[in-house]
N, C-alpha and C. Protein backbone atom coordinates (compact mmCIF):
# COMPACT_ATOMS: atom_id res chain seq x y z
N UNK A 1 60.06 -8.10 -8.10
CA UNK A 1 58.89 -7.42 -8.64
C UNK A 1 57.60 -8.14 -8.27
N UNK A 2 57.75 -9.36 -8.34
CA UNK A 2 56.28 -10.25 -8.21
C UNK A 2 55.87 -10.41 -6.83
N UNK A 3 56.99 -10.38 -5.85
CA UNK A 3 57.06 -9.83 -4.54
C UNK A 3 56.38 -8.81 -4.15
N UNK A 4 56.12 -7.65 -4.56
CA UNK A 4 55.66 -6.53 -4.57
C UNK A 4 54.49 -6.53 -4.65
N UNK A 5 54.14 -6.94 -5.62
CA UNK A 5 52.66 -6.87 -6.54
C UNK A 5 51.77 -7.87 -5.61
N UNK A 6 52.21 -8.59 -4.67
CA UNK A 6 51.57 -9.87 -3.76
C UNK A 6 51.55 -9.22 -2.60
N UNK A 7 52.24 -8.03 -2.38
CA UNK A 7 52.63 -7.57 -0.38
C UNK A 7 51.11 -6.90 -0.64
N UNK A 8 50.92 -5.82 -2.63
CA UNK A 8 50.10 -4.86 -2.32
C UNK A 8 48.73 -4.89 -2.40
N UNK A 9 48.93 -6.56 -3.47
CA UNK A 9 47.20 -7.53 -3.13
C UNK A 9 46.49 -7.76 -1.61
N UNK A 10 47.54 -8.26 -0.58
CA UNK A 10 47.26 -8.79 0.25
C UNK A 10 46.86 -7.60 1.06
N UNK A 11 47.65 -6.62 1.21
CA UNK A 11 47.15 -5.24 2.05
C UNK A 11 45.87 -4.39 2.06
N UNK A 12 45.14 -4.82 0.70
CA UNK A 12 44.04 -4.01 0.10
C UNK A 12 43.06 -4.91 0.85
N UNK A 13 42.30 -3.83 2.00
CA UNK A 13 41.17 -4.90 2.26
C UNK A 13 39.83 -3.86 1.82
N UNK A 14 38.54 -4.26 1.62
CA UNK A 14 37.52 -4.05 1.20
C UNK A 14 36.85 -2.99 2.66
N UNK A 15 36.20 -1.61 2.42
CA UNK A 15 35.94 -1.21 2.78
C UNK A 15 34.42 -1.05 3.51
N UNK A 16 33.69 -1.91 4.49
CA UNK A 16 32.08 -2.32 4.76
C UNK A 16 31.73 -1.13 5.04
N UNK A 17 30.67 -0.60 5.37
CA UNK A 17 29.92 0.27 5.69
C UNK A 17 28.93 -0.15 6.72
N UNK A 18 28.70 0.17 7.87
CA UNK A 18 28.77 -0.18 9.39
C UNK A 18 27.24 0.51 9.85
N UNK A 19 25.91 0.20 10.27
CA UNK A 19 25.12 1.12 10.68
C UNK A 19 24.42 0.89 11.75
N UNK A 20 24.08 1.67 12.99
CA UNK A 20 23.57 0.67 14.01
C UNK A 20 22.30 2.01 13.62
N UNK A 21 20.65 0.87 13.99
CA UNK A 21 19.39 1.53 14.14
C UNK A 21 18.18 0.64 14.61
N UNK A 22 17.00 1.44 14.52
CA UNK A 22 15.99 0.79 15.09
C UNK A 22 15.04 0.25 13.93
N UNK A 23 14.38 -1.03 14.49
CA UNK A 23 13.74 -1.63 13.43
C UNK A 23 12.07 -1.03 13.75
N UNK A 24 11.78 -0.67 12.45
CA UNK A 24 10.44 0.10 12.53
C UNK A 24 9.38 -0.65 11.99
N UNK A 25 9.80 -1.82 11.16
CA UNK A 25 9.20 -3.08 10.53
C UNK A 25 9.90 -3.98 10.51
N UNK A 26 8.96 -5.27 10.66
CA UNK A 26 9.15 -6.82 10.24
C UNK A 26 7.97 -7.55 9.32
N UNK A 27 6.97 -6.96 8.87
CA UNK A 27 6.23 -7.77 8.47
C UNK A 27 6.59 -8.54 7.14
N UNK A 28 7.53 -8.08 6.59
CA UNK A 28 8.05 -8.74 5.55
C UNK A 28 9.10 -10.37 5.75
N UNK A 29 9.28 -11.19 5.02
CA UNK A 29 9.52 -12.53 5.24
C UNK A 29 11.34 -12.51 5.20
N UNK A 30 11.89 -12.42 5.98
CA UNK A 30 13.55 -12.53 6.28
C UNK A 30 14.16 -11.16 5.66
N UNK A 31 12.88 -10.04 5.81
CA UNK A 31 13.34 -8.60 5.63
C UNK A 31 13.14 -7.23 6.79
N UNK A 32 13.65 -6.80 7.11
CA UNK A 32 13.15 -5.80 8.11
C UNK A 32 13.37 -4.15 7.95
N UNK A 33 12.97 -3.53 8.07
CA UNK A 33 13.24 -1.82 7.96
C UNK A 33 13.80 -1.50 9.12
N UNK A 34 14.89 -0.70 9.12
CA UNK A 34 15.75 -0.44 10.03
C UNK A 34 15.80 1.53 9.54
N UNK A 35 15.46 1.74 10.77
CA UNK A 35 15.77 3.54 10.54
C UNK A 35 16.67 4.01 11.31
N UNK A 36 17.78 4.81 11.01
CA UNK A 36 19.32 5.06 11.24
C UNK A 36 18.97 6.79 11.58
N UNK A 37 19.03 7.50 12.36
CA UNK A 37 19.10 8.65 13.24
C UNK A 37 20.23 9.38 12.91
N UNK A 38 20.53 10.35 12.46
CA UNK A 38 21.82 10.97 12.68
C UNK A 38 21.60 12.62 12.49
N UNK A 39 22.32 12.97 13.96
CA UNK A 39 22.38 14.21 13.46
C UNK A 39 23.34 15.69 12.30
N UNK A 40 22.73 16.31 11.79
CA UNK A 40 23.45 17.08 11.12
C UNK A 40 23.59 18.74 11.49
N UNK A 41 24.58 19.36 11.14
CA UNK A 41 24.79 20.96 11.11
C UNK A 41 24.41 21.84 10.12
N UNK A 42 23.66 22.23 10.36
CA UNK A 42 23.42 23.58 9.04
C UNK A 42 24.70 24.18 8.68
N UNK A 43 25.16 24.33 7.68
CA UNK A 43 26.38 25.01 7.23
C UNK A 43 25.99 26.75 7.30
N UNK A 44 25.48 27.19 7.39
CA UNK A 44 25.59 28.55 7.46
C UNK A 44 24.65 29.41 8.84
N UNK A 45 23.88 28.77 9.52
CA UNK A 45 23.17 28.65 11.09
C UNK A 45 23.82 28.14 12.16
N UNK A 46 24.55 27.07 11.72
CA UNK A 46 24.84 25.91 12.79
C UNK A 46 24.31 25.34 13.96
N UNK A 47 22.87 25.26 13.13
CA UNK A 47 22.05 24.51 14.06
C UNK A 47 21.67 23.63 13.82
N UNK A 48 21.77 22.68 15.12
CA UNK A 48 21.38 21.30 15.00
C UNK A 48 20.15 20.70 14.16
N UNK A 49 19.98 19.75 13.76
CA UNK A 49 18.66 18.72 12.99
C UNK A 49 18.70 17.65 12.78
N UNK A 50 17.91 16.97 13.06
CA UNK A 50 18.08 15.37 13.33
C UNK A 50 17.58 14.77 11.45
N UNK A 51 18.27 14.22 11.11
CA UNK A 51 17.72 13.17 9.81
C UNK A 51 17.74 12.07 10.04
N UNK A 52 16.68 11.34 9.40
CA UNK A 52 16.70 9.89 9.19
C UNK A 52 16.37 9.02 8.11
N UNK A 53 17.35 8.28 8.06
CA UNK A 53 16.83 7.51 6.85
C UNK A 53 16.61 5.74 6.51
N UNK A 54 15.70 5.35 5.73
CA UNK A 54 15.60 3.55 6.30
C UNK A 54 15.90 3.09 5.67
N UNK A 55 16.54 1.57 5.70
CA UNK A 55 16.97 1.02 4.90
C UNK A 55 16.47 -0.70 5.26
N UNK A 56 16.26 -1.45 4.32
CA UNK A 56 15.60 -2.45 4.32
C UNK A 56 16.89 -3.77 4.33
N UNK A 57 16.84 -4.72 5.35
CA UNK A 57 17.79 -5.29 5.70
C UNK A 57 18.07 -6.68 5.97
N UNK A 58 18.51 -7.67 5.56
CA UNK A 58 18.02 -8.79 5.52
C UNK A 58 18.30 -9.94 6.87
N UNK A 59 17.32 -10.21 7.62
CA UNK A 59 17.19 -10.85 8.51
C UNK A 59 16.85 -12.21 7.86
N UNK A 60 17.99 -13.34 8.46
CA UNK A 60 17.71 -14.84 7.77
C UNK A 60 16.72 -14.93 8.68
N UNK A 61 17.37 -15.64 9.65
CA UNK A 61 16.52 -15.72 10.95
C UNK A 61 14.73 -15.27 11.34
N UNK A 62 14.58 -14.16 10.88
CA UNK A 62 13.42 -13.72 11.74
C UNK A 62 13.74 -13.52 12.88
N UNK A 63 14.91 -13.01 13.10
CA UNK A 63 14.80 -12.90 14.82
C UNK A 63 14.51 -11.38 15.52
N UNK A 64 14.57 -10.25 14.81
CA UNK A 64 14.60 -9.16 15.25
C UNK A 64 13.08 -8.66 15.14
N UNK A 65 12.70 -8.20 16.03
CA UNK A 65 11.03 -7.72 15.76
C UNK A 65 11.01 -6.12 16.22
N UNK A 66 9.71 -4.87 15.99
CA UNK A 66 9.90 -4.18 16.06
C UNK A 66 10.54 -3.40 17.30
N UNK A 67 11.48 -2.44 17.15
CA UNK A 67 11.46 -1.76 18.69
C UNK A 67 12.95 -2.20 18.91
N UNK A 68 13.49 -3.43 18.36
CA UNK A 68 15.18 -3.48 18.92
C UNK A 68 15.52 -2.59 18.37
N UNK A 69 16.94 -3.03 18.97
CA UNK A 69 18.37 -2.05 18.05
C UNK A 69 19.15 -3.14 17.28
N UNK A 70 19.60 -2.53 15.76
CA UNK A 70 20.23 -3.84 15.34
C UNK A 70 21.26 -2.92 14.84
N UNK A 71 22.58 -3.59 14.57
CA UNK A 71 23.58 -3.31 13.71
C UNK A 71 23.51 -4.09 12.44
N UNK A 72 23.54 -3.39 11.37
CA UNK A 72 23.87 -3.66 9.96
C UNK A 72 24.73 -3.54 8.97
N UNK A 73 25.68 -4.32 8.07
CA UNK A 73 26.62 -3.96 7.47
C UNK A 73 26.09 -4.41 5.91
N UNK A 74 26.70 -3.65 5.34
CA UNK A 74 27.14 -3.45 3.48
C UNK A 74 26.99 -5.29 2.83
N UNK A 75 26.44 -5.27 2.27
CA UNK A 75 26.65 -6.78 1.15
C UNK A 75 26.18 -6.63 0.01
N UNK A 76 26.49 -7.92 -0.49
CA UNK A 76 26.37 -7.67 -2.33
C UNK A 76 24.56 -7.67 -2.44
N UNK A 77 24.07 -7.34 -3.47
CA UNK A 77 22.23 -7.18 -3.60
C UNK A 77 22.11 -8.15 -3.76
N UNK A 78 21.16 -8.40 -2.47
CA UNK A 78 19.88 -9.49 -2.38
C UNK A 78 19.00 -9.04 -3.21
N UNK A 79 18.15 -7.91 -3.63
CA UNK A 79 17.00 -7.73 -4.31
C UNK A 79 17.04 -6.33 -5.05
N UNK A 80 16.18 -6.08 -5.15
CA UNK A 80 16.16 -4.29 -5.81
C UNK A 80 16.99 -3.69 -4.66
N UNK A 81 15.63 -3.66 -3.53
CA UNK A 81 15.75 -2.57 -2.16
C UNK A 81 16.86 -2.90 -1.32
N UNK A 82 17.33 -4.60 -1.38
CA UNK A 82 17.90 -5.11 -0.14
C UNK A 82 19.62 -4.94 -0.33
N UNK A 83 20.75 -4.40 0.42
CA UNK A 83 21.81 -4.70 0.04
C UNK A 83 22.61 -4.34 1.37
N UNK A 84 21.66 -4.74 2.35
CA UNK A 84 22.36 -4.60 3.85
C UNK A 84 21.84 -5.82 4.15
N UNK A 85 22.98 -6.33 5.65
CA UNK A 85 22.59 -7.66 6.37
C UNK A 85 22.86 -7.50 7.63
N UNK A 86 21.98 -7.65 8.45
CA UNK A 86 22.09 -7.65 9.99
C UNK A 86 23.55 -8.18 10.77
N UNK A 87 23.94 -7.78 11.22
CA UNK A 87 25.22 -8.42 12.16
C UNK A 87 24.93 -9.50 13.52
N UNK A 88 24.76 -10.66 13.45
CA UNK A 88 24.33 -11.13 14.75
C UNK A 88 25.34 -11.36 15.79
N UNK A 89 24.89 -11.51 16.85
CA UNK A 89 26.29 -11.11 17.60
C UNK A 89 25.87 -12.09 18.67
């Protein structure tokens, strides 16, 4: 039994949430705005439309300035706004 209960701890891994976008700000101090593009379908037209939405992201570094592309993943809250962290690669 205790066998069991250890195979089904170990199997459970935590699910991140993954976003690649463009940084539209840095003026803030080891924070940056990142705006994420995606397109959607009208459910009853099915026509295309682009949405976007930003999300504020925490750069230790300072290394990303406006105009890259960054990838960002899911973490626990840094602040009110902040609860994404850049991926450096």
């Amino acid at each position: 039994m205790e066998n069991q209960l250890k195979n089904t701890k170990e199997t459970k891994k935590a699910i991140t949430r993954k976003f690649k976008g463009v940084v539209i700000s840095d003026k803030m101090n080891k924070t940056i705005v990142v705006r994420v593009d995606q397109v959607k379908i009208h459910p009853k037209y099915k026509k295309r439309y682009a949405v976007s939405k930003k999300y504020k992201v925490h750069d230790e570094k300072n290394q990303f300035k406006e105009d890259d592309k960054v990838e960002f993943t899911e973490c626990r809250p840094l602040s009110k706004d902040k609860k994404w962290r850049v991926v450096y690669k």
